[in-house]
PDB file of N, CA and C in Angstrom:
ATOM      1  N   UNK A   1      50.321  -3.699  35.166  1.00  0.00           N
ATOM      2  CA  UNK A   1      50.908  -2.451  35.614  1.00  0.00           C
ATOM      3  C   UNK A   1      49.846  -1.408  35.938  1.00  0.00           C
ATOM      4  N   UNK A   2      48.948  -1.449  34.955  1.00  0.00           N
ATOM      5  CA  UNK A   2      47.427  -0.335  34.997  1.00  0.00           C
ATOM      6  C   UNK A   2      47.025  -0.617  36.939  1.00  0.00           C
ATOM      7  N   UNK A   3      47.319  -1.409  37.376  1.00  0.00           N
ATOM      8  CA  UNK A   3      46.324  -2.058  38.766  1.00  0.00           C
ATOM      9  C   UNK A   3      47.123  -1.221  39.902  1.00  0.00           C
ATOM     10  N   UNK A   4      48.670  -0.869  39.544  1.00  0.00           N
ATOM     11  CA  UNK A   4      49.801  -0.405  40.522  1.00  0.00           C
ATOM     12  C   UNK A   4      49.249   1.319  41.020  1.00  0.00           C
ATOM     13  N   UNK A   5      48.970   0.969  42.605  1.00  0.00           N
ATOM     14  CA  UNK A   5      49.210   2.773  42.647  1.00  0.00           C
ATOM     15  C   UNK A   5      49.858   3.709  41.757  1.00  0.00           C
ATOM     16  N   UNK A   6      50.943   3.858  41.394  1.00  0.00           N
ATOM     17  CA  UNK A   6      52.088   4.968  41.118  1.00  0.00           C
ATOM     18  C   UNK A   6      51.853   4.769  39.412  1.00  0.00           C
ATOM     19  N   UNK A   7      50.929   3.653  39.249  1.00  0.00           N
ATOM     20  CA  UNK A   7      50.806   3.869  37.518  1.00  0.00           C
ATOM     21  C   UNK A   7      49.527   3.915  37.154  1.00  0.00           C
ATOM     22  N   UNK A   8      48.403   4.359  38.165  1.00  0.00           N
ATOM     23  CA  UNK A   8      46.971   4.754  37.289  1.00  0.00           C
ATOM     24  C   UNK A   8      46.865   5.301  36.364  1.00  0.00           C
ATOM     25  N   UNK A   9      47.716   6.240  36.114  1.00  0.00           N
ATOM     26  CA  UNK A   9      47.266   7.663  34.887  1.00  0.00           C
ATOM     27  C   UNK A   9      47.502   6.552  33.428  1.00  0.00           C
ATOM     28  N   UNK A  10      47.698   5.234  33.785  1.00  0.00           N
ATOM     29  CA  UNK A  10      47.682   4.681  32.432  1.00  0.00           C
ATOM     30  C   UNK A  10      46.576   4.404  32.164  1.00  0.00           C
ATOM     31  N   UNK A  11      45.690   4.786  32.867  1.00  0.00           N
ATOM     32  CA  UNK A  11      44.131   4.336  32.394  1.00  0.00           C
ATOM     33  C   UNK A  11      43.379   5.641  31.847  1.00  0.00           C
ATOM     34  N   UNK A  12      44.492   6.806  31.290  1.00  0.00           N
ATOM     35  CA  UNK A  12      44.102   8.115  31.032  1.00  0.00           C
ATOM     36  C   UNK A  12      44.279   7.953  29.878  1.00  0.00           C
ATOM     37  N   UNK A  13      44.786   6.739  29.041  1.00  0.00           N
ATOM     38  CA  UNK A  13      44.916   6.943  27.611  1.00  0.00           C
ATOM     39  C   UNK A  13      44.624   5.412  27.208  1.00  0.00           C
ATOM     40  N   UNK A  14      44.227   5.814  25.739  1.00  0.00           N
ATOM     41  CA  UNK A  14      43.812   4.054  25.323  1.00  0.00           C
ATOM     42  C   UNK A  14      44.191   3.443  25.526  1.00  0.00           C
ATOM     43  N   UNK A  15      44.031   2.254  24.853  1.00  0.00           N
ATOM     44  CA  UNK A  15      44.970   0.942  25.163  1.00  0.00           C
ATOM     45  C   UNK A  15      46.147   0.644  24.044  1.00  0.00           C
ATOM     46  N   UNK A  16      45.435   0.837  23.022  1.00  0.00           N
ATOM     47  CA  UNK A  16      46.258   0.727  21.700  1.00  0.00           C
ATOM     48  C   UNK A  16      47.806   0.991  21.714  1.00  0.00           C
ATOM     49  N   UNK A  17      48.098   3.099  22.454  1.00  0.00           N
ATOM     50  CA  UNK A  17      49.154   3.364  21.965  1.00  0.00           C
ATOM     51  C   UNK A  17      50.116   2.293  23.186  1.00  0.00           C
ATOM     52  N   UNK A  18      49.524   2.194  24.394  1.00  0.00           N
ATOM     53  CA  UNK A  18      50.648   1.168  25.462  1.00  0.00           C
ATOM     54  C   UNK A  18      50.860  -0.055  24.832  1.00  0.00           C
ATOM     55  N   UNK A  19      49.920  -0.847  23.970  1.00  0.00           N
ATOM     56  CA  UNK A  19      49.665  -1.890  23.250  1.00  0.00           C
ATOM     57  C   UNK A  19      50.585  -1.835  22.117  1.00  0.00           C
ATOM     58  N   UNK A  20      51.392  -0.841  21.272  1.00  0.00           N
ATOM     59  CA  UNK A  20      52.105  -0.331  20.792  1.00  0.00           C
ATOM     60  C   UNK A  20      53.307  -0.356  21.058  1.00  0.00           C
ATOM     61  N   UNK A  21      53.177   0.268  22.147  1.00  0.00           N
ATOM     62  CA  UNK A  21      54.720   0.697  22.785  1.00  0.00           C
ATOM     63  C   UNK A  21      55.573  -0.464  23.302  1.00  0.00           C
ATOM     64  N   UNK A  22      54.682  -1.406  23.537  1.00  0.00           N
ATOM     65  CA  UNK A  22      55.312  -2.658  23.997  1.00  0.00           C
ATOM     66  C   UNK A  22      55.493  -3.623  22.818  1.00  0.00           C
ATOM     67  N   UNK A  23      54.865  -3.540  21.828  1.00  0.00           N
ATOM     68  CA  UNK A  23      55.135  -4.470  20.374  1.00  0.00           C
ATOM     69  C   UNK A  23      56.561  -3.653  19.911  1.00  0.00           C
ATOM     70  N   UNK A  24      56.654  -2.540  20.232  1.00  0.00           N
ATOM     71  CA  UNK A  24      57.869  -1.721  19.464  1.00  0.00           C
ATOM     72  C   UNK A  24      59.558  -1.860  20.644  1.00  0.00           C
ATOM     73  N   UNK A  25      59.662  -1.683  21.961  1.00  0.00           N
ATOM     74  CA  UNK A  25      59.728  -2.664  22.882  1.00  0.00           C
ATOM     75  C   UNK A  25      60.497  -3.675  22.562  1.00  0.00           C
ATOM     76  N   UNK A  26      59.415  -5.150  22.118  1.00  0.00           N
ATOM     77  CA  UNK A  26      59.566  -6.323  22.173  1.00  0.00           C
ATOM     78  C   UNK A  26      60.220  -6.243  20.793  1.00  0.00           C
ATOM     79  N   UNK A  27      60.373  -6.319  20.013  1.00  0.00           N
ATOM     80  CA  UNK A  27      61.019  -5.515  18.541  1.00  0.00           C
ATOM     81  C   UNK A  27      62.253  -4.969  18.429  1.00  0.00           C
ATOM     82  N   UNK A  28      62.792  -4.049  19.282  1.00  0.00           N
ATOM     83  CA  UNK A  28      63.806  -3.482  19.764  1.00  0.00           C
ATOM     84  C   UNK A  28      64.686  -4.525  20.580  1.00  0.00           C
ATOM     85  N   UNK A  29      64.337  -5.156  21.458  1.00  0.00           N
ATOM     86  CA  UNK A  29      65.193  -5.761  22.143  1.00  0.00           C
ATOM     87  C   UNK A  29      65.266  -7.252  21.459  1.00  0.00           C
ATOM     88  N   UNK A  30      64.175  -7.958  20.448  1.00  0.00           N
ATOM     89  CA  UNK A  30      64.163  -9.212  19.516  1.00  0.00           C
ATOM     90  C   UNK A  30      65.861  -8.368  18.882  1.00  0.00           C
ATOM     91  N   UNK A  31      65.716  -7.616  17.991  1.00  0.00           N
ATOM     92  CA  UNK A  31      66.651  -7.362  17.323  1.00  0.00           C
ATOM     93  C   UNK A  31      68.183  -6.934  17.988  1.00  0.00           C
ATOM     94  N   UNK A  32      68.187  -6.791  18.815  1.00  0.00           N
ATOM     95  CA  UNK A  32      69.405  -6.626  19.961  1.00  0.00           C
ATOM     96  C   UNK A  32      70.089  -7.759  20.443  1.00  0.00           C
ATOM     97  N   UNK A  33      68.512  -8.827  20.865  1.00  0.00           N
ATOM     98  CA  UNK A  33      69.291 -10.122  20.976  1.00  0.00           C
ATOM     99  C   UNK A  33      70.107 -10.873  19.833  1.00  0.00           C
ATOM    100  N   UNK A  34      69.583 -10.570  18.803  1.00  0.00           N
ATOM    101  CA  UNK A  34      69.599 -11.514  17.202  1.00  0.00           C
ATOM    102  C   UNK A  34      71.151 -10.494  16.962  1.00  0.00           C
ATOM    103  N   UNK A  35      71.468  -9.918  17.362  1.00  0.00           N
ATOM    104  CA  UNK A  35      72.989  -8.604  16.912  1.00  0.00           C
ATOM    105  C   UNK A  35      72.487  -7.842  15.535  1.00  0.00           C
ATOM    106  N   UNK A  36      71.338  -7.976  15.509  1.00  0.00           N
ATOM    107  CA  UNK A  36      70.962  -6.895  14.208  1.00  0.00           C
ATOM    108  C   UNK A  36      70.815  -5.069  14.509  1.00  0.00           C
ATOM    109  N   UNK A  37      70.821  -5.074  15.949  1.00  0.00           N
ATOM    110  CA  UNK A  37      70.912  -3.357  16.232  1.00  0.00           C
ATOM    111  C   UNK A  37      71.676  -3.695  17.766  1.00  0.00           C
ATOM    112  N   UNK A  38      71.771  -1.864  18.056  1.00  0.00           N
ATOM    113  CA  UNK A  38      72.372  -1.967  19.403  1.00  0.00           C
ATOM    114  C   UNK A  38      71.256  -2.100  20.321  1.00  0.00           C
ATOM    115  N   UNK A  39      71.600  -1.743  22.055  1.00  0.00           N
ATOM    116  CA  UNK A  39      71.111  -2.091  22.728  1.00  0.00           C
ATOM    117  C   UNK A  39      69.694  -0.534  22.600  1.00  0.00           C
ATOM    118  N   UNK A  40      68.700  -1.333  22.698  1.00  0.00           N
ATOM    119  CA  UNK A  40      67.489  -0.042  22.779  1.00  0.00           C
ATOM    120  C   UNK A  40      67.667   0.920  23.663  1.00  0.00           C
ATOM    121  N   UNK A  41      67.726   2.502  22.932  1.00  0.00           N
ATOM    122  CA  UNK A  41      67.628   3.897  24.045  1.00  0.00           C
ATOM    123  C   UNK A  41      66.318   4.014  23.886  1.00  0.00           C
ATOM    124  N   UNK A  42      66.597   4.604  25.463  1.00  0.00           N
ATOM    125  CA  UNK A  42      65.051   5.717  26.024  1.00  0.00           C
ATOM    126  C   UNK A  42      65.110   6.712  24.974  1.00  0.00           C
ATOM    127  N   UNK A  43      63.933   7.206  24.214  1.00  0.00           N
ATOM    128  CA  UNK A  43      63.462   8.116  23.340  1.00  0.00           C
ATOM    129  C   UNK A  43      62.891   9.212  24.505  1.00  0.00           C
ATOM    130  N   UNK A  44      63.569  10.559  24.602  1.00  0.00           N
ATOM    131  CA  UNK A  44      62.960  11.531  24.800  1.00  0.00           C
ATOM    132  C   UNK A  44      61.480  12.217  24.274  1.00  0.00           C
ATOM    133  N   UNK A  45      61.219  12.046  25.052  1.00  0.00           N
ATOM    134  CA  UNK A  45      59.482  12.958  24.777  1.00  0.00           C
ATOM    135  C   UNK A  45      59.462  14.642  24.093  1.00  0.00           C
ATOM    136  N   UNK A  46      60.983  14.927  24.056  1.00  0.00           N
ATOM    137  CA  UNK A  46      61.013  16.354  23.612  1.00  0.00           C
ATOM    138  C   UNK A  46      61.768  16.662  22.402  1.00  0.00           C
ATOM    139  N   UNK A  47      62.281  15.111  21.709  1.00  0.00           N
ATOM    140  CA  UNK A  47      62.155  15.475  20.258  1.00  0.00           C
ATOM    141  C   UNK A  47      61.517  15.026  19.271  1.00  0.00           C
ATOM    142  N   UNK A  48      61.610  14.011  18.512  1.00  0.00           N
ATOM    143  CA  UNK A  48      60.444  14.140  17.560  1.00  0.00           C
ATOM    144  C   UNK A  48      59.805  13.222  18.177  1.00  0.00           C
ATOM    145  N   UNK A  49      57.827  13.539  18.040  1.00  0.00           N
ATOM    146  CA  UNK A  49      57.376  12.649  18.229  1.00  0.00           C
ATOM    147  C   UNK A  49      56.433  12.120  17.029  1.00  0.00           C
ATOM    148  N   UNK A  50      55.856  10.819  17.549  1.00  0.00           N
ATOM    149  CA  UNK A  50      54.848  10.620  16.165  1.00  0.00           C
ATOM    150  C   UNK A  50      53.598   9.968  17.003  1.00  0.00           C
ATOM    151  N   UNK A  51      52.577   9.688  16.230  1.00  0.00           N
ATOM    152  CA  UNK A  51      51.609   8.577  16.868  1.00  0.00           C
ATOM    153  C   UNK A  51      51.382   7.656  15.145  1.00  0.00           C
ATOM    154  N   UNK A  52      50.371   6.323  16.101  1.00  0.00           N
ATOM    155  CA  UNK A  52      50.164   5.350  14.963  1.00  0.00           C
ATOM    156  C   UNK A  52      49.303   5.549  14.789  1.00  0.00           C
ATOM    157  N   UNK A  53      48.197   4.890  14.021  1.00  0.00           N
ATOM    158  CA  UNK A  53      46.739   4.720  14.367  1.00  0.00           C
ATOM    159  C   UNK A  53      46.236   3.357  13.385  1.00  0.00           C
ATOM    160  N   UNK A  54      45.504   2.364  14.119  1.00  0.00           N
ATOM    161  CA  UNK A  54      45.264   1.477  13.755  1.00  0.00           C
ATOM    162  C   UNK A  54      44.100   1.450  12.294  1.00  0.00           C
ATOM    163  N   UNK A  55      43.900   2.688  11.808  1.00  0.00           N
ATOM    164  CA  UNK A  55      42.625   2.908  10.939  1.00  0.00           C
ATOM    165  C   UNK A  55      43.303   3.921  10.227  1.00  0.00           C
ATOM    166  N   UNK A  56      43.178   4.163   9.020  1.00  0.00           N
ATOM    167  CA  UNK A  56      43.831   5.153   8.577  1.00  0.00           C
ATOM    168  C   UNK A  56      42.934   6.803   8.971  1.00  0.00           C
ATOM    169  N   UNK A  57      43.364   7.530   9.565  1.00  0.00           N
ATOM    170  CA  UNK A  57      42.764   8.521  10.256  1.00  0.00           C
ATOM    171  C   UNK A  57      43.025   9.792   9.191  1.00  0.00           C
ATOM    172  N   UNK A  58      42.301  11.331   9.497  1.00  0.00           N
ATOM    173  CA  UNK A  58      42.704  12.256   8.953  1.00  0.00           C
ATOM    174  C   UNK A  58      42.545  13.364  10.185  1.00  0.00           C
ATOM    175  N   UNK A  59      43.769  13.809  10.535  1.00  0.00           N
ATOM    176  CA  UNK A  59      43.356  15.386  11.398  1.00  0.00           C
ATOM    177  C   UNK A  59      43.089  16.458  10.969  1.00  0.00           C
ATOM    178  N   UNK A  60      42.479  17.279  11.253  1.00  0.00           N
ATOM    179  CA  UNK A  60      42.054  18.691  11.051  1.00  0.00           C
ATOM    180  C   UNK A  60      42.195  19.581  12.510  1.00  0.00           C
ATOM    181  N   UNK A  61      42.761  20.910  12.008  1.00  0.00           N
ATOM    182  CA  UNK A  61      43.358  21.747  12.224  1.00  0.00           C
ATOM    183  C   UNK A  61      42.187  22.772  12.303  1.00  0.00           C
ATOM    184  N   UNK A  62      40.862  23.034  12.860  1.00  0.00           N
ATOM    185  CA  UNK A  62      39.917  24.043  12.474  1.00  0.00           C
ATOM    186  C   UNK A  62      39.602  24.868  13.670  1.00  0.00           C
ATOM    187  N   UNK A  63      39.925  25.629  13.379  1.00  0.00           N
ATOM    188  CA  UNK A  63      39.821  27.047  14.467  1.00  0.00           C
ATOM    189  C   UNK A  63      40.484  26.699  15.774  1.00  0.00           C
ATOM    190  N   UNK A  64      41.408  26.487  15.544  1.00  0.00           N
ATOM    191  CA  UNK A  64      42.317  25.920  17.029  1.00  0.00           C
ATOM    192  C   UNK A  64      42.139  24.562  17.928  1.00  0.00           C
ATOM    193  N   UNK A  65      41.146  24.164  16.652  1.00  0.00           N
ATOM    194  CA  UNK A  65      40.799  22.379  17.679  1.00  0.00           C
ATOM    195  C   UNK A  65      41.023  21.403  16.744  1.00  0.00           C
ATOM    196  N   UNK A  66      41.540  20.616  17.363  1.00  0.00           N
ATOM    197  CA  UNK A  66      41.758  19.287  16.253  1.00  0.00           C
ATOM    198  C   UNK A  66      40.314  18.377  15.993  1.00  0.00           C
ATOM    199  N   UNK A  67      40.640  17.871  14.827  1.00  0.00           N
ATOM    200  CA  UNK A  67      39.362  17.192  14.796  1.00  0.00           C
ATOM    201  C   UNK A  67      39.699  15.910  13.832  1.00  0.00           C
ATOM    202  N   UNK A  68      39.373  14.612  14.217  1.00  0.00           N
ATOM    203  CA  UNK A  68      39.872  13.031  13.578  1.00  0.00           C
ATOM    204  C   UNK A  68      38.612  13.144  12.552  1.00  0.00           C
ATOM    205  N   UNK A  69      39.314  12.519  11.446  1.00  0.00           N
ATOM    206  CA  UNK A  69      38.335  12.105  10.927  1.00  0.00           C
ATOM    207  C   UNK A  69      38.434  10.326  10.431  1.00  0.00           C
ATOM    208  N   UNK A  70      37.841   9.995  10.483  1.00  0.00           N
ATOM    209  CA  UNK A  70      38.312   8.535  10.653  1.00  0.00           C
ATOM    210  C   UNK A  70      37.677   7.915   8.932  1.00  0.00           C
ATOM    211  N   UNK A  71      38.287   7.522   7.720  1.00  0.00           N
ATOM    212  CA  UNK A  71      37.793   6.881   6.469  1.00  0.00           C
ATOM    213  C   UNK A  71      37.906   5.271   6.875  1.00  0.00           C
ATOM    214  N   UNK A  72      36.566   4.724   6.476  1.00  0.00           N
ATOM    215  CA  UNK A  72      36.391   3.511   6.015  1.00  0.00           C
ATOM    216  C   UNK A  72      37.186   3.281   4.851  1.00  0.00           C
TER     217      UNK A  72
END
């Protein structure tokens, strides 16, 4: 999809969270087929959101800029 004119801007963000979105996706619709949930909705971008992170991360909040901190 990254290769399609009308979908470059996917190369504006990692790989992980699209790498994500499609394990969660494939998950949603496994369980739809199996009759364990209904059919998967589109999640609006304007209510809650979250992110993952493959490392356990820490944000900071310091003088108006975020800042990761990433623990081994």
């Amino acid at each position: 999809m990254k290769e399609e004119a009308e979908t470059k801007f996917l190369y504006e963000v990692a790989c992980v969270p699209l790498q994500q979105c499609l394990r969660h996706q494939r998950a949603a619709f496994k369980n739809f087929l199996e009759s364990r949930a209904n059919y998967p909705r589109f999640r609006s971008k304007h209510k809650h959101q979250s992110a993952e992170f493959t490392r356990l991360a820490l944000l900071h909040l310091r003088m108006g800029h975020w800042r990761v901190s990433v623990a081994s």
